[in-house]
Protein backbone atom coordinates (compact mmCIF):
# COMPACT_ATOMS: atom_id res chain seq x y z
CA UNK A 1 -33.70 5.65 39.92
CA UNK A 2 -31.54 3.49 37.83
CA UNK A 3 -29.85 0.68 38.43
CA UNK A 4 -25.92 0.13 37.56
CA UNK A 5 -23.68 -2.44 37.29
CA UNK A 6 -20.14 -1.90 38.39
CA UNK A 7 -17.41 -3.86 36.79
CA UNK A 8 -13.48 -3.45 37.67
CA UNK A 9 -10.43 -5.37 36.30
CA UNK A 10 -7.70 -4.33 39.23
CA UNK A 11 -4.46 -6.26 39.67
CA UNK A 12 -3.35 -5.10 43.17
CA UNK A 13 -5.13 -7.34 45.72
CA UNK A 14 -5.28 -4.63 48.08
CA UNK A 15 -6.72 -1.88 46.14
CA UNK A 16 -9.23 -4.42 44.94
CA UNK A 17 -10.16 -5.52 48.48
CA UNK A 18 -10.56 -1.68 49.40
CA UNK A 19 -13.05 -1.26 46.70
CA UNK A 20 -15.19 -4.59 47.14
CA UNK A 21 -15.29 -3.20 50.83
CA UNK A 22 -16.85 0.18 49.34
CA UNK A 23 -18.73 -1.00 47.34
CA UNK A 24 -20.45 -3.49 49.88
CA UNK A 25 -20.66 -0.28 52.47
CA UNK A 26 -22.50 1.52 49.74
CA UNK A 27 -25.11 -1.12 49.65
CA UNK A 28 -23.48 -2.67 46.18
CA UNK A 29 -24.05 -6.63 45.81
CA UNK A 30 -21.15 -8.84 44.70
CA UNK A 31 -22.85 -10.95 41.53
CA UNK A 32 -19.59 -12.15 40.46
CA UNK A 33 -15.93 -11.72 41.76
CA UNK A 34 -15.53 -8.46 39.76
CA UNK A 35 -19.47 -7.60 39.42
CA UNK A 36 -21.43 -5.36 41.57
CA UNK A 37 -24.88 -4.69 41.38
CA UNK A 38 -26.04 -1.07 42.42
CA UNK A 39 -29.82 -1.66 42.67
CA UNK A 40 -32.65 1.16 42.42
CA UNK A 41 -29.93 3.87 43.24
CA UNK A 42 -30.88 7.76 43.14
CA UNK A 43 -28.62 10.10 40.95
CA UNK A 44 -27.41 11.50 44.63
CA UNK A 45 -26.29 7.95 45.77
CA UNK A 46 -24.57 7.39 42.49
CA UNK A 47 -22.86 10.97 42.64
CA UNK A 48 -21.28 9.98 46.00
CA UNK A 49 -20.35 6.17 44.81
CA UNK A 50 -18.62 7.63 42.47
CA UNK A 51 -16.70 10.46 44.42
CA UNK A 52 -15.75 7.66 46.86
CA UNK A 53 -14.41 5.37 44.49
CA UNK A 54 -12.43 8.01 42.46
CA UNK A 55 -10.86 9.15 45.90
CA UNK A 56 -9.86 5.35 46.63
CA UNK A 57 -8.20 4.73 43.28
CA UNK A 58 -7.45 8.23 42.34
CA UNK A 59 -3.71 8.04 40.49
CA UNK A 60 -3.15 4.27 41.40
CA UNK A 61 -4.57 2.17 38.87
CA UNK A 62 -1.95 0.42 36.74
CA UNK A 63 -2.23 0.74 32.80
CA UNK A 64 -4.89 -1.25 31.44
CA UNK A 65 -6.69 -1.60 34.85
CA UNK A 66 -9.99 -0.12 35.18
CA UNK A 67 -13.77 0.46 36.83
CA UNK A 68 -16.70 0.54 34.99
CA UNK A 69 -20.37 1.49 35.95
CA UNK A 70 -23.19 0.53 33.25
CA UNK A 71 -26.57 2.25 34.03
CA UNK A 72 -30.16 -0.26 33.29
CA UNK A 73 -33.46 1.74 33.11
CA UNK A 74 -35.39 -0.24 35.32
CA UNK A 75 -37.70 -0.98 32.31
CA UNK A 76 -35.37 -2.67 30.97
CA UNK A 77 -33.89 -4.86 33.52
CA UNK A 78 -36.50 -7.68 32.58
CA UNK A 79 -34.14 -7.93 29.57
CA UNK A 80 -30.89 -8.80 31.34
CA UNK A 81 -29.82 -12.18 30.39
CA UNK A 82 -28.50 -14.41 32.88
CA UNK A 83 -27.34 -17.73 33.06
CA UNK A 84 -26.38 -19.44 35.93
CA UNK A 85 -26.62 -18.98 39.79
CA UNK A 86 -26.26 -15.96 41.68
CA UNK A 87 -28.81 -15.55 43.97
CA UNK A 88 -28.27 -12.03 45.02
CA UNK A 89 -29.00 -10.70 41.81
CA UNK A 90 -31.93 -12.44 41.37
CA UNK A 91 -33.67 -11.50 44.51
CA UNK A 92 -32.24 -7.95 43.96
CA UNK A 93 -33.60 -7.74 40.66
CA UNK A 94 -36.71 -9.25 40.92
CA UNK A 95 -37.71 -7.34 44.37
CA UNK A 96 -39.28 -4.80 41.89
CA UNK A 97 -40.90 -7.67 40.29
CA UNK A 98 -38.72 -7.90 37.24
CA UNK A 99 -38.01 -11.20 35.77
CA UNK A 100 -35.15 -12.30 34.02
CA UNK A 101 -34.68 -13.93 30.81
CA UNK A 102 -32.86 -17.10 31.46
């Protein structure tokens, strides 16, 4: 199991609402407006994330928008620096007892 980090830059509020919504139903937490943590998931769970999301924005992102899903090894997730508060992603990441460097 890995854990990701999901990142989009979308212009079109209603595309962008769709995929929050998504990515919340998939069990995704919001860290920042355009952040989404995808905690402990299984290479199944990811495979699906991923066909869902392509079939929501498949051929209607704008030029220069984009999603983008960054995989952490949990053995390194004690070395994700963060700095200020977001309490969802620290109780996500430390429910595996991980700390994070502050």
């Amino acid at each position: 199991m890995n854990t990701y980090f999901i990142c989009y830059d979308i212009s079109d509020d209603k595309l962008r609402h769709q995929l929050v919504l998504l990515l919340q139903q998939k069990g995704c937490i919001r860290v920042q407006k355009s952040v989404f943590l995808a905690h402990a998931f299984k290479q199944k769970e990811l495979k699906l994330l991923k066909i869902a999301v392509k079939k929501l924005i498949d051929n209607v992102l704008e030029q220069g928008e984009s999603i983008l899903c960054l995989a952490v090894a949990p053995q390194r997730l004690k070395e994700v620096l963060w700095e200020g508060e977001a309490e969802s992603l620290n109780r996500s990441l430390n429910n595996d007892d991980t700390h994070l460097l502050i």
